[in-house]
N, C-alpha and C. Protein backbone atom coordinates (compact mmCIF):
# COMPACT_ATOMS: atom_id res chain seq x y z
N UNK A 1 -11.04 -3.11 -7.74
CA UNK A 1 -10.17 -2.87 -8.87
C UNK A 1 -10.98 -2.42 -10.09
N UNK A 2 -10.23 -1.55 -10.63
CA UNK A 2 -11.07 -0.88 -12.01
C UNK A 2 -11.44 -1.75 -13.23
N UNK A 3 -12.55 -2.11 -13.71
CA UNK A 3 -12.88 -3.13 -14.21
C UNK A 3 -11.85 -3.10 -15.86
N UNK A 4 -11.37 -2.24 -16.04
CA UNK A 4 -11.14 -1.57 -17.76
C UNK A 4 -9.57 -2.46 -17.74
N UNK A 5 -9.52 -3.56 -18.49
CA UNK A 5 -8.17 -3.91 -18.65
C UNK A 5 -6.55 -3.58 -19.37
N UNK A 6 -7.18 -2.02 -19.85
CA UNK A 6 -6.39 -1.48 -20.00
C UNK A 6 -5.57 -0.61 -19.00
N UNK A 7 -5.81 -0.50 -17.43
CA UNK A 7 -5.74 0.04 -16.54
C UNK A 7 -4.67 -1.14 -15.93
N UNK A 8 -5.08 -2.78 -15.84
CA UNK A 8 -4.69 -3.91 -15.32
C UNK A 8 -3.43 -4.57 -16.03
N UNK A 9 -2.61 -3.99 -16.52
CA UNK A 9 -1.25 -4.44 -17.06
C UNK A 9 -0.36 -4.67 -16.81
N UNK A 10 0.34 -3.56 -15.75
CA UNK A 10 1.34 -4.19 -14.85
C UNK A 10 0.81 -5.57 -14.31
N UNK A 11 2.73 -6.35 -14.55
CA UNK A 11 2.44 -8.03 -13.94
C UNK A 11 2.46 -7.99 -12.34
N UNK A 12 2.26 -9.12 -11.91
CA UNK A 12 2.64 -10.00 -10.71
C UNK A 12 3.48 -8.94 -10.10
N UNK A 13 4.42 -8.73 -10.72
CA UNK A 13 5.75 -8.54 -9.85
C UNK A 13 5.82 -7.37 -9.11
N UNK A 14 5.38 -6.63 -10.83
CA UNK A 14 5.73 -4.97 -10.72
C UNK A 14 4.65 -4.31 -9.67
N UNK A 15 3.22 -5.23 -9.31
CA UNK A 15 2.15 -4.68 -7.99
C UNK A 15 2.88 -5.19 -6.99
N UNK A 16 3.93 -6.57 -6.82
CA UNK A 16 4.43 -6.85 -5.52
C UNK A 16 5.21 -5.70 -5.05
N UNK A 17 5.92 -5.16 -5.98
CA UNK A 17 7.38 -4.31 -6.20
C UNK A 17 7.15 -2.65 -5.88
N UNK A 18 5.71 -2.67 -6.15
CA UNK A 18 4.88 -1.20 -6.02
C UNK A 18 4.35 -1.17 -4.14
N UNK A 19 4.01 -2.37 -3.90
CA UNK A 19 3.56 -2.29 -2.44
C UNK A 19 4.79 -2.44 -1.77
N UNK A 20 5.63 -2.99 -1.85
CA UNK A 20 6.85 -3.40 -1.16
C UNK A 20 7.29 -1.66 -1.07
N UNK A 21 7.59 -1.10 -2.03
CA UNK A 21 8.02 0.53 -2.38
C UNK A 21 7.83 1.33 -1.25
N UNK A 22 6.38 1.29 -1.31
CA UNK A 22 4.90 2.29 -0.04
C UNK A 22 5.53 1.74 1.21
N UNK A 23 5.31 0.24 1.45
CA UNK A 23 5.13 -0.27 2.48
C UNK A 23 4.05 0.45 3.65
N UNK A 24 3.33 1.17 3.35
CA UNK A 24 1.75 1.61 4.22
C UNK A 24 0.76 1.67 3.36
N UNK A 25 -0.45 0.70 3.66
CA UNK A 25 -1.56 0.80 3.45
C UNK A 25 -2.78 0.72 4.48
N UNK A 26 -4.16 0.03 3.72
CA UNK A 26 -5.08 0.13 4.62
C UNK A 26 -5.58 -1.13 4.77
N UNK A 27 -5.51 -1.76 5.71
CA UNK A 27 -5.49 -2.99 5.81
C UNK A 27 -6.98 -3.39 6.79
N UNK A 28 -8.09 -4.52 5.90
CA UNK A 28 -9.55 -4.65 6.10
C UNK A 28 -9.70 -6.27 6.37
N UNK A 29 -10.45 -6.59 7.25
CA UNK A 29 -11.23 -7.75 7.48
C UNK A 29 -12.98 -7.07 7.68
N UNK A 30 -13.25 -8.34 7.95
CA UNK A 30 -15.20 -8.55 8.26
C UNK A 30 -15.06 -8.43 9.73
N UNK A 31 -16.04 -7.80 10.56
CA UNK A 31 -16.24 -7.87 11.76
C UNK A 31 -17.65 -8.07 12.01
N UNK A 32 -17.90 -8.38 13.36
CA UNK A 32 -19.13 -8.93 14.02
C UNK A 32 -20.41 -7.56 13.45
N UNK A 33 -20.06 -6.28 13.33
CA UNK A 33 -20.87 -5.42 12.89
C UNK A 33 -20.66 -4.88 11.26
N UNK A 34 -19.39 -5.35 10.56
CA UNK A 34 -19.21 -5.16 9.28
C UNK A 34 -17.76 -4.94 8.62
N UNK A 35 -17.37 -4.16 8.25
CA UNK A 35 -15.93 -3.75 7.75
C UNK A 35 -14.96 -3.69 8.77
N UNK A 36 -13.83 -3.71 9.20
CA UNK A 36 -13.18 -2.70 10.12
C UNK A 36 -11.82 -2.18 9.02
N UNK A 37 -10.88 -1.42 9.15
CA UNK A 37 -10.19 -0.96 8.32
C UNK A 37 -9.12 -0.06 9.46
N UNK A 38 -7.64 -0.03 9.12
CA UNK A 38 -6.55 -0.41 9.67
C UNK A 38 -5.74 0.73 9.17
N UNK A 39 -4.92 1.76 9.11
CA UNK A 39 -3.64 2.04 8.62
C UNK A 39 -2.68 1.74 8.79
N UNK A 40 -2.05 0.81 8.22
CA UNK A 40 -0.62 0.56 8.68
C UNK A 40 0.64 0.35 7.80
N UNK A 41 2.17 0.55 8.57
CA UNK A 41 3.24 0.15 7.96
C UNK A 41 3.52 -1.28 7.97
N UNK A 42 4.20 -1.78 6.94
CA UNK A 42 3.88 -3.36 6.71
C UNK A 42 5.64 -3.46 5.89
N UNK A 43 5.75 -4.65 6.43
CA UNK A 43 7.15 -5.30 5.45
C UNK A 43 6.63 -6.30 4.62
N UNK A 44 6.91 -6.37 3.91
CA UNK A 44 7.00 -8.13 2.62
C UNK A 44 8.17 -8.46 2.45
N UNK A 45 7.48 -10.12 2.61
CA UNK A 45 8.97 -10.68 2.60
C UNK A 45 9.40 -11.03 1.65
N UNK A 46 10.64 -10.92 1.62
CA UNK A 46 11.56 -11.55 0.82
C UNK A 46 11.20 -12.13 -0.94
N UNK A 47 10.65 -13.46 -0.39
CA UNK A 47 9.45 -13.96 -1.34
C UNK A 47 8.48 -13.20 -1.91
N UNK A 48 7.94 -12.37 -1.52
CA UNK A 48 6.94 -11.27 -1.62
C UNK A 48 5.44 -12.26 -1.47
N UNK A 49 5.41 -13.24 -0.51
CA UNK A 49 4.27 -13.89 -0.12
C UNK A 49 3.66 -13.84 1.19
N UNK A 50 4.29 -12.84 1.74
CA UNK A 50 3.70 -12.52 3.43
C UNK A 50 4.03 -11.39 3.59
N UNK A 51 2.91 -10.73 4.15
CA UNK A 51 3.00 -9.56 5.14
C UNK A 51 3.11 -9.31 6.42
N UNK A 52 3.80 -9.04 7.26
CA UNK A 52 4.38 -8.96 8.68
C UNK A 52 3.60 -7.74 8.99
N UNK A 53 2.81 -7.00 9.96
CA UNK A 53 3.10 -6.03 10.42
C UNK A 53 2.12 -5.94 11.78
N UNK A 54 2.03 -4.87 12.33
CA UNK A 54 1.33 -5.17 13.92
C UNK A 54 0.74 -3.90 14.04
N UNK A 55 -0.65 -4.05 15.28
CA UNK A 55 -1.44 -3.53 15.59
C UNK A 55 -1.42 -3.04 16.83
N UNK A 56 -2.21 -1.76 17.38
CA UNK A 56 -2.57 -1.79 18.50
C UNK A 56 -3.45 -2.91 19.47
N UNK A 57 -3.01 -3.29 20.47
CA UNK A 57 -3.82 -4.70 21.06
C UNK A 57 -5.38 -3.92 21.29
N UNK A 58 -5.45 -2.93 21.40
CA UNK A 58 -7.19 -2.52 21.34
C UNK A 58 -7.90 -2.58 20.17
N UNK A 59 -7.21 -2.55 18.86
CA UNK A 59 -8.06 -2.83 17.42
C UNK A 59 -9.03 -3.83 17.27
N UNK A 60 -10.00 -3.11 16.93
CA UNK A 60 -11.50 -4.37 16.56
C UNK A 60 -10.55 -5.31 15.67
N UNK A 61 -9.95 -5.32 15.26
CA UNK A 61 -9.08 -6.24 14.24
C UNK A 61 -8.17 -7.76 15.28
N UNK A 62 -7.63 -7.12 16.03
CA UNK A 62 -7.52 -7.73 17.20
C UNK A 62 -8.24 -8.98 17.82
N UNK A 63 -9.14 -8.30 17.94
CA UNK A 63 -10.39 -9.32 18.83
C UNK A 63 -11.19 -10.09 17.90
N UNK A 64 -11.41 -9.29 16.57
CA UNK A 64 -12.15 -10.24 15.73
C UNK A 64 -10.88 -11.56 15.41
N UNK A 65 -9.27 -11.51 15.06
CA UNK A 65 -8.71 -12.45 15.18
C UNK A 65 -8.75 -13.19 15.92
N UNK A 66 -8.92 -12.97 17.42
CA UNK A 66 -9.37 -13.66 18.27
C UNK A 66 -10.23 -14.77 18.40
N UNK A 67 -11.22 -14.41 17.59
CA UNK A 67 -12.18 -15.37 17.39
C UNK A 67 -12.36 -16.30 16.47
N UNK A 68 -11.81 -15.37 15.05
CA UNK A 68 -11.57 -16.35 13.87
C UNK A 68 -10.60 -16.50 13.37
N UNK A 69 -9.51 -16.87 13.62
CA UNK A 69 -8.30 -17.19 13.37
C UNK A 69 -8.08 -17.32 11.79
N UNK A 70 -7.27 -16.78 11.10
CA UNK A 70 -6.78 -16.92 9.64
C UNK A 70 -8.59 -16.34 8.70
N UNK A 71 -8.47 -14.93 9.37
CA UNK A 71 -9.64 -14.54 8.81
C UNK A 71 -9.54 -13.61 7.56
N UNK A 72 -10.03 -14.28 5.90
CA UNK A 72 -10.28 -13.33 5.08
C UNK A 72 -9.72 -11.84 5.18
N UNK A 73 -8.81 -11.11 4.64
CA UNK A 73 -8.04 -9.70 4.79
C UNK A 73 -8.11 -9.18 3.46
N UNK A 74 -7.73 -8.30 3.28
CA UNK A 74 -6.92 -7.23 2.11
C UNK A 74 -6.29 -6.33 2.69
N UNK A 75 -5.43 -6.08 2.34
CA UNK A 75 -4.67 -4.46 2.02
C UNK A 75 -4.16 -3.88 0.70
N UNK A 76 -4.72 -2.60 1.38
CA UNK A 76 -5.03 -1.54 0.10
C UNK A 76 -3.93 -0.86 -0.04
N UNK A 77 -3.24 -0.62 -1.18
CA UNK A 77 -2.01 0.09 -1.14
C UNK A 77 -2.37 1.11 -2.01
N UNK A 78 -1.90 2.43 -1.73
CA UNK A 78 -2.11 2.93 -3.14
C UNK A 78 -0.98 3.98 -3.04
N UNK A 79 -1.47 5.15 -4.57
CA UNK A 79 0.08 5.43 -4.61
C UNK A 79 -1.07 6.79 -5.06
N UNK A 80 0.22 7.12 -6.27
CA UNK A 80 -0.35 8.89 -6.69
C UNK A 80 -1.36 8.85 -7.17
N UNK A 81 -2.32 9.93 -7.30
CA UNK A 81 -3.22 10.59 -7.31
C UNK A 81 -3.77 11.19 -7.72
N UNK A 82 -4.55 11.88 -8.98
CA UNK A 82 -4.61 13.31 -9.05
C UNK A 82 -6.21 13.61 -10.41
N UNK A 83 -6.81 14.60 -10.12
CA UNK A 83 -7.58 14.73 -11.00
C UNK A 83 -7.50 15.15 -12.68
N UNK A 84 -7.85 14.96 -13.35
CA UNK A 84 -7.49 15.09 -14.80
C UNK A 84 -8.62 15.87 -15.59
N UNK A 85 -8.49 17.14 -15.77
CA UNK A 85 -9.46 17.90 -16.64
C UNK A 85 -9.24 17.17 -18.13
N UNK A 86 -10.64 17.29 -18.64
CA UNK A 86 -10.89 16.92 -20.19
C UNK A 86 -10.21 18.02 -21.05
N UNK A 87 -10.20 19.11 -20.47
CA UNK A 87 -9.56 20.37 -21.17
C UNK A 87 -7.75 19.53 -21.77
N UNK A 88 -7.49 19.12 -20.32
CA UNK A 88 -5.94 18.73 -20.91
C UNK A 88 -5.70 17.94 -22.32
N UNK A 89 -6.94 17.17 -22.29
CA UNK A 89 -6.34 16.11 -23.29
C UNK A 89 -5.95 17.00 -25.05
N UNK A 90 -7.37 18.07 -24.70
CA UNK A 90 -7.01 18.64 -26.33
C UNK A 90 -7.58 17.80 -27.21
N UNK A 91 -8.81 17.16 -27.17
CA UNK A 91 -9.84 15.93 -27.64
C UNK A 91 -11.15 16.70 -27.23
N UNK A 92 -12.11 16.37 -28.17
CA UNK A 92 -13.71 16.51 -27.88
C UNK A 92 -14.36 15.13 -27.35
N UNK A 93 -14.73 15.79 -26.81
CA UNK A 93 -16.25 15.01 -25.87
C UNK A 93 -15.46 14.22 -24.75
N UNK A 94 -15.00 14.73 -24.29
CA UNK A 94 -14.27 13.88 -22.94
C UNK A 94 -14.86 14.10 -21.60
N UNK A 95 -14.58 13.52 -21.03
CA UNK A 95 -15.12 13.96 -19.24
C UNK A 95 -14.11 14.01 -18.21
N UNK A 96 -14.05 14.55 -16.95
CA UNK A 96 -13.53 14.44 -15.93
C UNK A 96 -13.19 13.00 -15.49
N UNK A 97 -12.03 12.69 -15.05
CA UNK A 97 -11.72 11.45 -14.15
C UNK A 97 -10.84 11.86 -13.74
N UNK A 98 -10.03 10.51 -12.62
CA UNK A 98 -9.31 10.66 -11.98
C UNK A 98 -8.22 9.46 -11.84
N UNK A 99 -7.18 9.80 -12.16
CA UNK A 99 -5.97 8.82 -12.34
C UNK A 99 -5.54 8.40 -11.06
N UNK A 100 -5.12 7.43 -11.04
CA UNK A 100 -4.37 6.59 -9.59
C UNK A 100 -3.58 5.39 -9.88
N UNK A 101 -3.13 5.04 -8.42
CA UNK A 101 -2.29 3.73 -8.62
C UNK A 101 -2.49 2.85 -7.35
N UNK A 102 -3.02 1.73 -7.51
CA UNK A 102 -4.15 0.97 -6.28
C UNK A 102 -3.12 -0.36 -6.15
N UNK A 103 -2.85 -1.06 -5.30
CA UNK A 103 -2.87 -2.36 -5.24
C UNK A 103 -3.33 -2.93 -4.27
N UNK A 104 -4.19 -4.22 -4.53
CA UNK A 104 -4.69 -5.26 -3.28
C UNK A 104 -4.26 -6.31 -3.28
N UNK A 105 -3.93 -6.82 -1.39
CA UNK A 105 -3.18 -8.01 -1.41
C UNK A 105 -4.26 -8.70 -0.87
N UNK A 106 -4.67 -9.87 -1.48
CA UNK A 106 -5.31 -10.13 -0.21
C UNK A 106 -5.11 -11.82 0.33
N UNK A 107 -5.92 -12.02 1.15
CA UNK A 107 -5.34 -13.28 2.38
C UNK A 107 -5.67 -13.62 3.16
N UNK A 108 -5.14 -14.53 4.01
CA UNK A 108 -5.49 -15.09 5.16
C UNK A 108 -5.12 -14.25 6.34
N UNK A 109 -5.53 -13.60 7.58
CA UNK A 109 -4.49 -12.55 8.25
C UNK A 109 -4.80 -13.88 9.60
N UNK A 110 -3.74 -14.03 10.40
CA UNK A 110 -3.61 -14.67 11.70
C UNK A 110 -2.85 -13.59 12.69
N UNK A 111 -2.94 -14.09 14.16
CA UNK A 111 -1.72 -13.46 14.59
C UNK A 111 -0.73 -14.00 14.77
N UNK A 112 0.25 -13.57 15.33
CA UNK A 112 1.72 -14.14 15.74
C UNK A 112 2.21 -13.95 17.15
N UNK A 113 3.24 -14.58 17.04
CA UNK A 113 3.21 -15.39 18.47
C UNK A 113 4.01 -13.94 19.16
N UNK A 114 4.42 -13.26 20.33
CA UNK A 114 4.52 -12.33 20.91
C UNK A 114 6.04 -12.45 20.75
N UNK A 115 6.39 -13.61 20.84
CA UNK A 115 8.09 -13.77 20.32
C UNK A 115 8.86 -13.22 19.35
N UNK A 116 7.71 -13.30 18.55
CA UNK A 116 8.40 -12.34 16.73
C UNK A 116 8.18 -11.31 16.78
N UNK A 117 7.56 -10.24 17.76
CA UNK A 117 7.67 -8.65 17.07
C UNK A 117 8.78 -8.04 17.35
N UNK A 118 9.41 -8.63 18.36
CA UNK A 118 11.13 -7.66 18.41
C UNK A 118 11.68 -7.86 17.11
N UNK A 119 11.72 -9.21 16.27
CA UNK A 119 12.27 -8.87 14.96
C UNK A 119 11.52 -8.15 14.18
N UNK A 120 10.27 -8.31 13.84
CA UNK A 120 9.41 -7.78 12.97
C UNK A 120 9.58 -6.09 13.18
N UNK A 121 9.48 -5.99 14.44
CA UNK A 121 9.73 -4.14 14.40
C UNK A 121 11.37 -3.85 14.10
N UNK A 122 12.45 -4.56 14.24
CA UNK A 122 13.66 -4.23 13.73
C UNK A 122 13.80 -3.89 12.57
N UNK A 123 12.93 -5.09 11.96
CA UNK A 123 13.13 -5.28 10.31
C UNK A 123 12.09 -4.25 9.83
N UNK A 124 10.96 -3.49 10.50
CA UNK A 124 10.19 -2.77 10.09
C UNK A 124 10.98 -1.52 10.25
N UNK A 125 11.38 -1.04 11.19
CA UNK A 125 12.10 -0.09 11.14
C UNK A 125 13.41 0.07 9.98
N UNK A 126 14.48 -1.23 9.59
CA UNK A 126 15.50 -1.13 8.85
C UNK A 126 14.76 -0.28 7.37
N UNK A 127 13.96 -1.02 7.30
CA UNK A 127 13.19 -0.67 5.98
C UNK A 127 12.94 0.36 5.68
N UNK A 128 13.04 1.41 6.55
CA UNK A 128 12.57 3.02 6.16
C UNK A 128 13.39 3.62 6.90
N UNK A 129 14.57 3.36 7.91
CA UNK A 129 15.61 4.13 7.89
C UNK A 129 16.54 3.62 6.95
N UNK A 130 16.42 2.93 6.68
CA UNK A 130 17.51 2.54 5.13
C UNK A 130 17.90 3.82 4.24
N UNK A 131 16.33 4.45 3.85
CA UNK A 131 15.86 4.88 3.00
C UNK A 131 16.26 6.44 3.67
N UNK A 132 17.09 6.95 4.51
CA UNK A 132 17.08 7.91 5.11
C UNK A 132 18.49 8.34 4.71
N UNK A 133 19.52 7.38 4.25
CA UNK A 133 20.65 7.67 4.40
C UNK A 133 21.00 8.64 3.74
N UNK A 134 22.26 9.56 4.16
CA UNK A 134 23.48 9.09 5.14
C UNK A 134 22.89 9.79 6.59
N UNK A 135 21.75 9.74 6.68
CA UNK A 135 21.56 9.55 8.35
C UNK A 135 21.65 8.26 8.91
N UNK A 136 22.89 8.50 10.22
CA UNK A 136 23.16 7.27 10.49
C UNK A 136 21.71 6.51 10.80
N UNK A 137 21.06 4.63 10.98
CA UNK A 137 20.14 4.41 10.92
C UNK A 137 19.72 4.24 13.02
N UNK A 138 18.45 4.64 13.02
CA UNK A 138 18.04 4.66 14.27
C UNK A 138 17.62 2.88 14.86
N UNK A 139 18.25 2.42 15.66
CA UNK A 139 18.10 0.58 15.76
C UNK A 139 17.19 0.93 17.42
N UNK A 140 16.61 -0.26 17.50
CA UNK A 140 15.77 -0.70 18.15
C UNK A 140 16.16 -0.64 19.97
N UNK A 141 17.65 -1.12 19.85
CA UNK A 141 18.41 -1.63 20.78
C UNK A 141 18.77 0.31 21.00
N UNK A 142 18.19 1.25 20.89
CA UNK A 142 18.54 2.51 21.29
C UNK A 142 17.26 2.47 22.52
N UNK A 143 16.18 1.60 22.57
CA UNK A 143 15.31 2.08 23.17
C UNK A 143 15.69 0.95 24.60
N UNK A 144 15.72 1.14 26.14
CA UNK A 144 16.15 0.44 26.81
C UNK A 144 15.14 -0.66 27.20
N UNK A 145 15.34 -1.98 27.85
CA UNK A 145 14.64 -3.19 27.75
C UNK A 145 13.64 -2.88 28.53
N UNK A 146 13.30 -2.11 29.34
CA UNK A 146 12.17 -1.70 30.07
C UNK A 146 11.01 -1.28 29.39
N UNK A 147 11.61 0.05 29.01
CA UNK A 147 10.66 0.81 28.23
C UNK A 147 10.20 0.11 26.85
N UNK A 148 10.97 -0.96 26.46
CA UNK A 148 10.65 -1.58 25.55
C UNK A 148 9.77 -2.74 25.29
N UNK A 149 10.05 -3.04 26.77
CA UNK A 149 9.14 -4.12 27.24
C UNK A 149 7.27 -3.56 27.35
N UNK A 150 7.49 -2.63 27.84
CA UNK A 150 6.04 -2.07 28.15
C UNK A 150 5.34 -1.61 26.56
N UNK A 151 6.27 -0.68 25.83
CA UNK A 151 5.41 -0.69 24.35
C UNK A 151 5.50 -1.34 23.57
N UNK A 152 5.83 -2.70 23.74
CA UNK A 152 5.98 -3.93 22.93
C UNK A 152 4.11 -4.41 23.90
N UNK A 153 4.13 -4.37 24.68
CA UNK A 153 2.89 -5.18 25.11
C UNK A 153 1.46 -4.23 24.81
N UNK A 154 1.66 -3.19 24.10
CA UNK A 154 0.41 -2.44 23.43
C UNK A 154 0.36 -2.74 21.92
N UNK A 155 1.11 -3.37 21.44
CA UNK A 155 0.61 -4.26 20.44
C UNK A 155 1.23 -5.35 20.06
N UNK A 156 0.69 -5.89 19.13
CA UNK A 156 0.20 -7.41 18.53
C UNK A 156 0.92 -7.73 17.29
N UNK A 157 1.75 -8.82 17.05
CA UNK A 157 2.13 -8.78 15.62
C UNK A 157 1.29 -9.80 14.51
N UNK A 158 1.14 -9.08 13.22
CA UNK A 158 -0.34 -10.08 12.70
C UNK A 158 0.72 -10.46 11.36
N UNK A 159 -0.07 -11.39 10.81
CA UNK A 159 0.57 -11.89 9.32
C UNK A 159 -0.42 -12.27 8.04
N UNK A 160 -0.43 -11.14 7.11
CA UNK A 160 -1.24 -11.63 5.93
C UNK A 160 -0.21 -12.59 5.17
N UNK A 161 -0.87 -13.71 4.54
CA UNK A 161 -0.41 -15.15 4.17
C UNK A 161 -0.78 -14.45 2.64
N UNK A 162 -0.60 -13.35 1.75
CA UNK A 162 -0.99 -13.64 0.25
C UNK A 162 -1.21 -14.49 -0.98
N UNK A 163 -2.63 -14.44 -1.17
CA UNK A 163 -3.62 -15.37 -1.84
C UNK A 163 -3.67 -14.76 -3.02
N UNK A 164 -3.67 -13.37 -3.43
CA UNK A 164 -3.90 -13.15 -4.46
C UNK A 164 -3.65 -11.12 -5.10
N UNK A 165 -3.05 -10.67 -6.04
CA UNK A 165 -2.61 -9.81 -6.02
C UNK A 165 -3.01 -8.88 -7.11
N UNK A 166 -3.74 -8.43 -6.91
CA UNK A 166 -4.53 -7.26 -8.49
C UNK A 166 -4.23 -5.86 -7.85
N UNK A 167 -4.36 -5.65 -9.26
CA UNK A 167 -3.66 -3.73 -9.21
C UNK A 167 -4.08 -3.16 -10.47
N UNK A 168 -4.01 -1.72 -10.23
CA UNK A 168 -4.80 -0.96 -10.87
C UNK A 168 -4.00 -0.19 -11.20
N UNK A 169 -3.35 0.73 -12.66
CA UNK A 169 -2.80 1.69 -13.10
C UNK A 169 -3.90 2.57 -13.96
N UNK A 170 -4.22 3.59 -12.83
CA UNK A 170 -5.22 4.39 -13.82
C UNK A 170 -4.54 5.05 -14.54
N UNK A 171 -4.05 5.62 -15.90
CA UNK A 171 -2.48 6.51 -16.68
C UNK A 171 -3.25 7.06 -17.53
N UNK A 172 -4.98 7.18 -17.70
CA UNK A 172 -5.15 7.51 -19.38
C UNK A 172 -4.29 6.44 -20.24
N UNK A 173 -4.21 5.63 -20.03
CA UNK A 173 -3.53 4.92 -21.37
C UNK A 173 -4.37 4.49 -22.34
N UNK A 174 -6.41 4.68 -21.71
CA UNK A 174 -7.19 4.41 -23.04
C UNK A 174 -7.11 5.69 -23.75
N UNK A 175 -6.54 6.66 -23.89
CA UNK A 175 -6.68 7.49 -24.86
C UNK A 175 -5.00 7.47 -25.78
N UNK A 176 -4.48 8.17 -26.75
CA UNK A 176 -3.78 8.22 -27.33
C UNK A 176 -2.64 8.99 -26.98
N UNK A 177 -1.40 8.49 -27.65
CA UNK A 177 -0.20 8.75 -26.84
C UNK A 177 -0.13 10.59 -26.53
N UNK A 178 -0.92 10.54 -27.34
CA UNK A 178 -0.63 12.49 -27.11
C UNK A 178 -1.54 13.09 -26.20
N UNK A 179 -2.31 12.69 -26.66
CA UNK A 179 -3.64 13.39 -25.33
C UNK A 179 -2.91 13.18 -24.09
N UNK A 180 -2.57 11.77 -23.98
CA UNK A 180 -1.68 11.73 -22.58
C UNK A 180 -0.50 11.70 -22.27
N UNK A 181 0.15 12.39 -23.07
CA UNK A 181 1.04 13.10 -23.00
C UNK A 181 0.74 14.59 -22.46
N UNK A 182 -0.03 14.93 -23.10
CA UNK A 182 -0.59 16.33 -23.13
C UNK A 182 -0.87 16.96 -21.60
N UNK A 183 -1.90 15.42 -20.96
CA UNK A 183 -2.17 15.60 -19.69
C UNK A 183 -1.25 15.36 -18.57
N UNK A 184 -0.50 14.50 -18.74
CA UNK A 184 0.54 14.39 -17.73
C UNK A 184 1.55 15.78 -17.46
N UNK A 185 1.56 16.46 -18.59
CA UNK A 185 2.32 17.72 -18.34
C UNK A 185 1.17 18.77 -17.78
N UNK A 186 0.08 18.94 -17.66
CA UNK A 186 -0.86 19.98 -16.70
C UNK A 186 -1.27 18.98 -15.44
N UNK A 187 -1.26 18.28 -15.44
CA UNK A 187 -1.08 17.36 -14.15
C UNK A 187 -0.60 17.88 -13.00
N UNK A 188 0.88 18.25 -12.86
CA UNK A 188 1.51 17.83 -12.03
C UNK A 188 0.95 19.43 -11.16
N UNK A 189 0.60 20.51 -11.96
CA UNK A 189 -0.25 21.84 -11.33
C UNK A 189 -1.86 21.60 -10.71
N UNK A 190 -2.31 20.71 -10.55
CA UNK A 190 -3.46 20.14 -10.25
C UNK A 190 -3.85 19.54 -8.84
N UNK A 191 -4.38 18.80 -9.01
CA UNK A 191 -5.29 18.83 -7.48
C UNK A 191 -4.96 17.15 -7.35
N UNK A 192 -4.16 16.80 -6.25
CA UNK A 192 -4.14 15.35 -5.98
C UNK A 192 -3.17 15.12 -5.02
N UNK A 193 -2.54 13.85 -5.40
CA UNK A 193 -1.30 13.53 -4.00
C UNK A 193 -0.19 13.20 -5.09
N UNK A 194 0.95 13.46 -4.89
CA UNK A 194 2.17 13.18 -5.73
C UNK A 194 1.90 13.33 -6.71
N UNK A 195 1.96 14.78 -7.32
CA UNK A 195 1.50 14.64 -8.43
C UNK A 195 2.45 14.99 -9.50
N UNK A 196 3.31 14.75 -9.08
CA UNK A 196 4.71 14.54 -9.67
C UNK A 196 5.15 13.50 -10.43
N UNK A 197 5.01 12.30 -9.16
CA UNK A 197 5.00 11.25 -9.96
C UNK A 197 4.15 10.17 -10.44
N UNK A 198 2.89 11.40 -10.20
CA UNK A 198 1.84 11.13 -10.85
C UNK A 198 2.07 10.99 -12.27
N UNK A 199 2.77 12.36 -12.86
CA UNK A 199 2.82 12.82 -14.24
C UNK A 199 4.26 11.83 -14.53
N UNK A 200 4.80 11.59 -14.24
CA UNK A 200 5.93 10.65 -14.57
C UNK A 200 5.07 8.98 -14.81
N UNK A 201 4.76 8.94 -13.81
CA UNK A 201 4.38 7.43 -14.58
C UNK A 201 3.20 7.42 -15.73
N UNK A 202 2.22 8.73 -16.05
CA UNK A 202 1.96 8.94 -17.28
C UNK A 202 2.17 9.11 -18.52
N UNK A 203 3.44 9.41 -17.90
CA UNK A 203 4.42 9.29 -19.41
C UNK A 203 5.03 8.19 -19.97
N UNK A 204 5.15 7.37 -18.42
CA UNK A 204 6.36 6.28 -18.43
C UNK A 204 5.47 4.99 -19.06
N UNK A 205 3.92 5.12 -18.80
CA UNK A 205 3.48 3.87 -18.67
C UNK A 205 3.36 3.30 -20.13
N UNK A 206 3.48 2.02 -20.26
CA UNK A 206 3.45 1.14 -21.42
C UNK A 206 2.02 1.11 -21.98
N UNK A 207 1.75 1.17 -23.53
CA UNK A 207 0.55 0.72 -23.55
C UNK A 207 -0.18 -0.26 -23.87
């Protein structure tokens, strides 16, 4: 996380409310040789104190659970993106950076018992065909108990237990309302990921 606490403002909620949004990040433990690191789609619950989501049963992530049960995790969420010329601000002596939007959960990760991923993938799926409508939503029970049976047993359902929740709004908000103003409008022609609403939450953000 970016050390500058002007970056660290959004509360509690609004980083639960930002990962819940994504629902895919990159999800890390320690392994026997060092890091391992994960992409995945993830639900939060309810509470916004657990993460549900599952793996391929071949993931080094996998086997290192295996061994150490309720092992140290994070997941990395992040959001838009984009580089920021000094030219934009319309200010002297500035430099190049780069704006973003980060959140880390991090926790205890265990696995789960083979019983819960038929819900966990229902409810993983509701969650982003929801978001599709008015396409009718695609349910689980379309895929037949066979075939379902067999790619249910190539993976694993895991659970981060959240311990603790920091986030990062990079917005330019250390410079002045105009400079970043200034930049959020050459932004969105620039080099990054969403950089749309990249430039929207530069405008939007509080200072």
């Amino acid at each position: 996380m970016h050390p500058n606490l002007a970056f660290r403002k959004p509360s509690h909620a609004q980083n639960l409310d930002f990962a819940q949004e994504r629902g895919f990040g990159i999800l890390s433990i320690n392994g026997e040789n060092g890091p391992i690191a994960s992409h995945i789609p993830f639900v939060l619950s309810a509470d916004k104190t657990i993460i549900d989501a599952h793996l391929v049963r071949s993931n080094p992530i996998v086997s290192t659970l295996g061994k150490a049960a309720h092992s140290p995790a994070v997941l990395m969420v992040s959001g838009p993106d984009g580089y920021i010329s000094p030219d934009w601000y319309e200010i002297e002596d500035q430099v190049p950076t780069w704006n973003y939007v980060a959140v880390h959960l991090r926790g205890r990760l265990e696995l789960r018992a083979k019983d819960t991923l038929k819900d966990h993938l229902t409810e993983l799926s509701h969650q982003f065909e929801q978001r599709l409508q008015p396409k009718p939503e695609w349910l689980l029970d379309k895929v037949n108990d066979a075939a379902l049976e067999r790619l249910m047993h190539m993976i694993v359902p895991v659970r981060l237990q959240i311990e603790t929740v920091e986030g990062t709004w990079k917005l330019s908000q250390n410079k002045d309302d105009q400079a970043r103003l200034r930049a959020s409008g050459a932004v969105e022609g620039g080099t990054g990921q969403e950089l749309l609403a990249l430039a929207g939450l530069m405008r939007d953000i509080a200072d």
